[in-house]
N, C-alpha and C. Protein backbone atom coordinates (compact mmCIF):
# COMPACT_ATOMS: atom_id res chain seq x y z
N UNK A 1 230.35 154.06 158.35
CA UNK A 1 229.20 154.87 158.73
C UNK A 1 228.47 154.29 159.93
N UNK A 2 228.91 153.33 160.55
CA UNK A 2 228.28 152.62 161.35
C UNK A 2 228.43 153.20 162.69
N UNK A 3 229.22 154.14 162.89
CA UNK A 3 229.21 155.13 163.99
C UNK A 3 228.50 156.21 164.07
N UNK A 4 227.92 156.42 163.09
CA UNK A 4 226.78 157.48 162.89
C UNK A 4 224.88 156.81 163.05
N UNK A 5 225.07 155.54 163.45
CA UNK A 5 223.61 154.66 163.19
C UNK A 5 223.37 155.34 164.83
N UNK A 6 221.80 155.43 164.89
CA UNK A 6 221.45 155.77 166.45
C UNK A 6 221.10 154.73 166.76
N UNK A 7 221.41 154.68 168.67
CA UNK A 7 221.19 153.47 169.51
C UNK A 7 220.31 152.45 169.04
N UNK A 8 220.30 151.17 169.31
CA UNK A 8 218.65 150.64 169.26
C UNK A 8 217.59 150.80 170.30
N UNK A 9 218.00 150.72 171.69
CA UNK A 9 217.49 151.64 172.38
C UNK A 9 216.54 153.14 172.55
N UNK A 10 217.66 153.96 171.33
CA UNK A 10 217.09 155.02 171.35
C UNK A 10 216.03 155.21 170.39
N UNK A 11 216.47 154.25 169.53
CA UNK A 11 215.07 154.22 168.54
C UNK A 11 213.70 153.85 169.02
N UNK A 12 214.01 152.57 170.04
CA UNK A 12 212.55 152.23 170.39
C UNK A 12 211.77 153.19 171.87
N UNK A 13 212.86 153.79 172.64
CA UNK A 13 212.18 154.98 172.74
C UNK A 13 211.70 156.02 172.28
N UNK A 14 212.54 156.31 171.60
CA UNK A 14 211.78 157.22 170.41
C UNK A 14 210.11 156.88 169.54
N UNK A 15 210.18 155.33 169.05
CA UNK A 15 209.48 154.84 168.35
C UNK A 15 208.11 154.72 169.21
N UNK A 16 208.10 154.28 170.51
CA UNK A 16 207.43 154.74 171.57
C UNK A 16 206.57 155.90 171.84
N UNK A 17 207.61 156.58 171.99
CA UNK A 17 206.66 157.94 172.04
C UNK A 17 205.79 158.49 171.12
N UNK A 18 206.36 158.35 169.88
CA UNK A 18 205.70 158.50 169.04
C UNK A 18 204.46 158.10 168.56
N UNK A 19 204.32 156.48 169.16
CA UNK A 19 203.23 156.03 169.00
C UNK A 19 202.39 156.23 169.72
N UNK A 20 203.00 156.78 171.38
CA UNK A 20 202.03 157.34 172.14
C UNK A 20 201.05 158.41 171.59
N UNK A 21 201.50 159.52 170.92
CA UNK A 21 201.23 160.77 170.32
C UNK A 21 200.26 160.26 169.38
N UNK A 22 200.75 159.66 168.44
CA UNK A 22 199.96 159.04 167.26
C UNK A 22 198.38 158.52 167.81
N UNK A 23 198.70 157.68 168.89
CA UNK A 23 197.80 156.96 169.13
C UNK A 23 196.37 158.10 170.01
N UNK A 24 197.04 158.65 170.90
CA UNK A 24 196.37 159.50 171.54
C UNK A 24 195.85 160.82 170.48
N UNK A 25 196.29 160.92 169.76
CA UNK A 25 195.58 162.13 168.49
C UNK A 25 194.05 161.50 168.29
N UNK A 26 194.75 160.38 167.61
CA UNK A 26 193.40 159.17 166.86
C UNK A 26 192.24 159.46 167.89
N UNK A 27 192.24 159.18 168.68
CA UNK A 27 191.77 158.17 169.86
C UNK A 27 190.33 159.69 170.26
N UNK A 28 191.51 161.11 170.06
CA UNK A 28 190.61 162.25 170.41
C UNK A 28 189.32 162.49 169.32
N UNK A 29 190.30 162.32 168.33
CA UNK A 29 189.67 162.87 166.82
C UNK A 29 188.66 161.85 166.72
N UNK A 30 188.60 159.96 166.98
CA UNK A 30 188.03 159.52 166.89
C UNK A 30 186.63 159.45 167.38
N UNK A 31 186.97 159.78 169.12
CA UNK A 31 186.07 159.83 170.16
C UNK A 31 185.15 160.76 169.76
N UNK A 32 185.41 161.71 168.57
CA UNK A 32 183.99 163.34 168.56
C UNK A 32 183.55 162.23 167.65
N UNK A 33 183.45 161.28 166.94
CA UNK A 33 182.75 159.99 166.07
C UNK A 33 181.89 159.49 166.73
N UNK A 34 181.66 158.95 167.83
CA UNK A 34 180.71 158.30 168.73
C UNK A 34 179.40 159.03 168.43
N UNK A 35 178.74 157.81 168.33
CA UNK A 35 177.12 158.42 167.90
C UNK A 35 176.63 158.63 166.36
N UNK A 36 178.14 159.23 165.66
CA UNK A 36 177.36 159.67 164.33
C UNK A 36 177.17 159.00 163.48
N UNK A 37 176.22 159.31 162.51
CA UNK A 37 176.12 158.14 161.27
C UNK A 37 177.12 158.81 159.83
N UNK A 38 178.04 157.59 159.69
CA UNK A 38 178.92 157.76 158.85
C UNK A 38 178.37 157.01 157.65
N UNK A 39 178.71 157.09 156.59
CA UNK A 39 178.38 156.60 155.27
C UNK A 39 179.70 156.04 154.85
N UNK A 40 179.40 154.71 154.18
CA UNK A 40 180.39 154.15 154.48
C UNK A 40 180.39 153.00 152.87
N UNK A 41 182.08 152.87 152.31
CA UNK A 41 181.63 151.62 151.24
C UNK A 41 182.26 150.70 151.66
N UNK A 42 180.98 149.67 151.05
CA UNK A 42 181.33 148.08 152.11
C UNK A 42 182.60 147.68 151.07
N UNK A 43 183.49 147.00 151.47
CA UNK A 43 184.65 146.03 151.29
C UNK A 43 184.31 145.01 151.21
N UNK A 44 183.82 144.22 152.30
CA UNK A 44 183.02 142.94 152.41
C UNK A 44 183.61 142.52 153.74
N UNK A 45 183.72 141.09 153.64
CA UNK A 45 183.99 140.58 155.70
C UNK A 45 185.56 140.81 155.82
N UNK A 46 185.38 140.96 157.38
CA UNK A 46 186.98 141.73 157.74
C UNK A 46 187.85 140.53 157.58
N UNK A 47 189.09 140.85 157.84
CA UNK A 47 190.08 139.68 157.22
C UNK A 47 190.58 139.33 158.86
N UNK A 48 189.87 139.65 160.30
CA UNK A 48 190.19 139.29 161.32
C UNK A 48 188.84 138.26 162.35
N UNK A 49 187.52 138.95 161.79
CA UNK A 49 186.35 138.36 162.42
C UNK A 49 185.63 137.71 161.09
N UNK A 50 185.04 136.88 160.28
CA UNK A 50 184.25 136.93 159.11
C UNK A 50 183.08 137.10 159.72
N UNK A 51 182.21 137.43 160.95
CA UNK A 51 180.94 137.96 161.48
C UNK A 51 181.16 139.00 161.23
N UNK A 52 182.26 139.88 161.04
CA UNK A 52 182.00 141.21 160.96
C UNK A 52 182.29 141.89 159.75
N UNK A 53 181.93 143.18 158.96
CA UNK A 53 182.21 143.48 157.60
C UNK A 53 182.98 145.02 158.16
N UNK A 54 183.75 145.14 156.95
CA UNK A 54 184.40 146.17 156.86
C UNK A 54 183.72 146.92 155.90
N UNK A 55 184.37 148.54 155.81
CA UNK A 55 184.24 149.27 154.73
C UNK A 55 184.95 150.88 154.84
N UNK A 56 184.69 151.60 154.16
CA UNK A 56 185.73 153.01 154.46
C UNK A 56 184.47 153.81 154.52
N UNK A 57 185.10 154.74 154.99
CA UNK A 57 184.48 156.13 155.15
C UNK A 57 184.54 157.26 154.32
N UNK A 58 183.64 158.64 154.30
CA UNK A 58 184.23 159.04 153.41
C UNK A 58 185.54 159.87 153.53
N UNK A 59 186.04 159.80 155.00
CA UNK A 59 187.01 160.18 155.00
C UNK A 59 188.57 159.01 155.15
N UNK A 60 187.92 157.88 154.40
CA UNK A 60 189.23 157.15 154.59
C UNK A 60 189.32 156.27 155.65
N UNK A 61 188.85 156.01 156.71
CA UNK A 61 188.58 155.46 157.98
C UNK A 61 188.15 154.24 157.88
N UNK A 62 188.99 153.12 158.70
CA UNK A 62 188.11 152.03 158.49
C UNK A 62 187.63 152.04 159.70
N UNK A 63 186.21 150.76 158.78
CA UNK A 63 184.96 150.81 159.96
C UNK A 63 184.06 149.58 159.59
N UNK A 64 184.17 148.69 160.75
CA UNK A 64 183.70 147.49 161.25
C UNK A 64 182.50 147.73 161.60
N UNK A 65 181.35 146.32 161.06
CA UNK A 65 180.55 146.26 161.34
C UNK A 65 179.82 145.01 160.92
N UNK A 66 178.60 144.78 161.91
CA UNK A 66 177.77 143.85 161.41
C UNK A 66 177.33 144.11 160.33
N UNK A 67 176.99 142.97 159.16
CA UNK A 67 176.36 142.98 158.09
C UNK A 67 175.08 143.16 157.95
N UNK A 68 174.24 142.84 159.35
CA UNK A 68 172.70 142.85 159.06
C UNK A 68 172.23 143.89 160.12
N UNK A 69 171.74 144.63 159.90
CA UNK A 69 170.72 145.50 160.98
C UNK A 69 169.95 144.84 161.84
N UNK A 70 169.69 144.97 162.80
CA UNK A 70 169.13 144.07 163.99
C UNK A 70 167.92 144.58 164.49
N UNK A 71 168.10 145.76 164.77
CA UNK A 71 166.69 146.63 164.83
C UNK A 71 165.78 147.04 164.08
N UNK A 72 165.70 146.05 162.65
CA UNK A 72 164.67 146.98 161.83
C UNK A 72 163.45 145.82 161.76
N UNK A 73 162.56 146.23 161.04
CA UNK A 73 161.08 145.74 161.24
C UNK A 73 161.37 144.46 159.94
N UNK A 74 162.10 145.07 159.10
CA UNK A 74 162.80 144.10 157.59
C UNK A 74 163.99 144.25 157.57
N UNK A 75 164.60 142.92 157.83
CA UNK A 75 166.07 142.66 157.87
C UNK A 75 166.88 142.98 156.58
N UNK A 76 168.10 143.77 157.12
CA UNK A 76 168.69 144.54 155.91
C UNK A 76 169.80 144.20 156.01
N UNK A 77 169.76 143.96 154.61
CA UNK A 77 171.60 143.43 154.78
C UNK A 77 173.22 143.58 153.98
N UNK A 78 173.81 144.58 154.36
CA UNK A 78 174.67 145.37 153.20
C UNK A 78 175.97 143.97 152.61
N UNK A 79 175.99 144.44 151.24
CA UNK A 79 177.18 143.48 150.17
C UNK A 79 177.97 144.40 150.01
N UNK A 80 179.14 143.60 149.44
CA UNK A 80 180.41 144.48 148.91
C UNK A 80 179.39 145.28 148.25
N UNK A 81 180.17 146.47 147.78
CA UNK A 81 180.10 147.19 146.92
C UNK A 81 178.86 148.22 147.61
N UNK A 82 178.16 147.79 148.36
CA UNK A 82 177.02 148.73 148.47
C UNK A 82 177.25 150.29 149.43
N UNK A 83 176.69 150.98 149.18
CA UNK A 83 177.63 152.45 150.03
C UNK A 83 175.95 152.71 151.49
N UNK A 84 176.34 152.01 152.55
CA UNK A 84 175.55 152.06 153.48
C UNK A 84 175.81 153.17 154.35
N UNK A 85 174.63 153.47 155.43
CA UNK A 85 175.04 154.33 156.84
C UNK A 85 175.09 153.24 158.11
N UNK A 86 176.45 153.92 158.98
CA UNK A 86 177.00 153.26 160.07
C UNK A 86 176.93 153.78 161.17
N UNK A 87 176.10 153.63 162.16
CA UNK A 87 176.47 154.52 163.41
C UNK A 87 177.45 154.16 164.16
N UNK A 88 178.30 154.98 164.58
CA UNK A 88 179.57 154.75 165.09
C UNK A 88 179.42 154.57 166.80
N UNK A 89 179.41 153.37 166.77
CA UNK A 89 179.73 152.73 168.70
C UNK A 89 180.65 152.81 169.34
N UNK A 90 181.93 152.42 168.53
CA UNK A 90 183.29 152.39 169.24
C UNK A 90 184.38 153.07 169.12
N UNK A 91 185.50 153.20 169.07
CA UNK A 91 186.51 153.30 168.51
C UNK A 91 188.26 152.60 168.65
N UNK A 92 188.41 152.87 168.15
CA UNK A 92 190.25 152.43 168.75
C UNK A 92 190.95 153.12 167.77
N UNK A 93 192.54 153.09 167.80
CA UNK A 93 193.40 154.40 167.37
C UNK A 93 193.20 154.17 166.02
N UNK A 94 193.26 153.03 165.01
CA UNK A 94 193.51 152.73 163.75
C UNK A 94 191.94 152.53 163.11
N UNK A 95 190.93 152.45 163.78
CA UNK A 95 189.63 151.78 162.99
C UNK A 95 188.35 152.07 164.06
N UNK A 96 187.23 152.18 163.64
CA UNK A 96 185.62 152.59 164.15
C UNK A 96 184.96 151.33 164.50
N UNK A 97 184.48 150.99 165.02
CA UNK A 97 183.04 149.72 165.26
C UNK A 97 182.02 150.30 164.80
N UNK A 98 180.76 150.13 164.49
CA UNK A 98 179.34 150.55 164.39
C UNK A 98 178.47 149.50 164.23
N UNK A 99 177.21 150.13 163.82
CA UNK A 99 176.07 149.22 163.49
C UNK A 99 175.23 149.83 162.74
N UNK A 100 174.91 148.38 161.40
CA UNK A 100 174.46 149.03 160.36
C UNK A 100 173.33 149.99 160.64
N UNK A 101 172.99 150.87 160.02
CA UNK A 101 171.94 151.74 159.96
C UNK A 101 170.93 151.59 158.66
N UNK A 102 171.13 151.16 157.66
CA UNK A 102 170.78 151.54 156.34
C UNK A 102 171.49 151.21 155.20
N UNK A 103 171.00 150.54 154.28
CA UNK A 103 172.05 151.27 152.67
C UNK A 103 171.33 152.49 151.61
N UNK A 104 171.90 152.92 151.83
CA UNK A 104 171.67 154.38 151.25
C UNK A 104 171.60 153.66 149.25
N UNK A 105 172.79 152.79 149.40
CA UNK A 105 172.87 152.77 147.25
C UNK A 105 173.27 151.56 147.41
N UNK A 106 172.66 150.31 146.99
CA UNK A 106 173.22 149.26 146.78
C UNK A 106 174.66 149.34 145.33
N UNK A 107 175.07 148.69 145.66
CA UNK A 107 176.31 148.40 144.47
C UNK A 107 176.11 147.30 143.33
N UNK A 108 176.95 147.70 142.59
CA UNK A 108 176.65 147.20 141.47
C UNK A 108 176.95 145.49 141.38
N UNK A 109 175.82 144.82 140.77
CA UNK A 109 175.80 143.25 141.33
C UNK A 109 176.52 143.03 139.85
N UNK A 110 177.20 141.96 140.18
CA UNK A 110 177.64 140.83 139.02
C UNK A 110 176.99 140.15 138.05
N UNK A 111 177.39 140.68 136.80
CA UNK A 111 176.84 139.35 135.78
C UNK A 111 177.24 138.27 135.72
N UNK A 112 175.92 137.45 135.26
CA UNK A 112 176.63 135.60 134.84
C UNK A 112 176.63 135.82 133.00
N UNK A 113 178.08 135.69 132.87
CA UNK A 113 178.02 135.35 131.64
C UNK A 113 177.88 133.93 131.53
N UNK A 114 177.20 133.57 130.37
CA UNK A 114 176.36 132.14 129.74
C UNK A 114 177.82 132.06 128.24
N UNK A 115 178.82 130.72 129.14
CA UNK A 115 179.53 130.87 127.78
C UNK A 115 178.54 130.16 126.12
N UNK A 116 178.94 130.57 124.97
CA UNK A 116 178.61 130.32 123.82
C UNK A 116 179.45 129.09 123.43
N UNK A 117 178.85 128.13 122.66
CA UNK A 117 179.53 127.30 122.13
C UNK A 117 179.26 126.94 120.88
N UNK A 118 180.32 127.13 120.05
CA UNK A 118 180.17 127.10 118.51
C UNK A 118 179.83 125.60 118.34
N UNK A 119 178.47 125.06 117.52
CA UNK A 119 178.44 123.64 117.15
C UNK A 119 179.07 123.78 115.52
């Protein structure tokens, strides 16, 4: 069957183009994003900058951002779990930049369990 495999060549032109397409879709769809405030659940710090936090959108989107708001009068500062608003600054084909805006719902914090010890 090995006469039926396509070029390698032709694959990575192929694979190419494709990513051209791919990439340039994103990039449109992303760009009408600029400006808006997305709502967003935090993940926690990205696994490429730890200054910066991640989280999704509600449409699935990831989206980078500082953890603390910079412009407010009382410094705010979103945790995992908390479902904040993001205004969207940047973009690129796979993921958003922004800056925090708000947390709309903090998330649910962790208990300390106190272990028991039988005397």
């Amino acid at each position: 069957m090995t006469d039926e495999f396509v070029a390698p060549e032709v694959v990575r032109e192929r694979m190419a183009r494709l990513t051209e397409v791919v990439e340039g879709s994103a990039g449109v769809k992303h760009g009408a994003r600029l400006g808006r405030v997305e709502e967003v659940l935090v993940d926690g710090p990205s696994k490429t900058d730890p200054a910066m936090w991640s989280g999704r959108t509600r449409h699935n989107k990831l989206l980078h951002f500082a953890p603390t708001q910079v412009d407010s009068s009382e410094p705010v500062t979103a945790r995992a779990g908390d479902l904040v608003e993001v205004r969207v600054t940047g973009t690129a084909p796979h993921w958003l930049r922004g800056e925090l805006a708000g947390v709309v719902r903090p998330g649910p914090r962790r208990r300390v369990r106190i272990p028991v010890v039988a005397v």
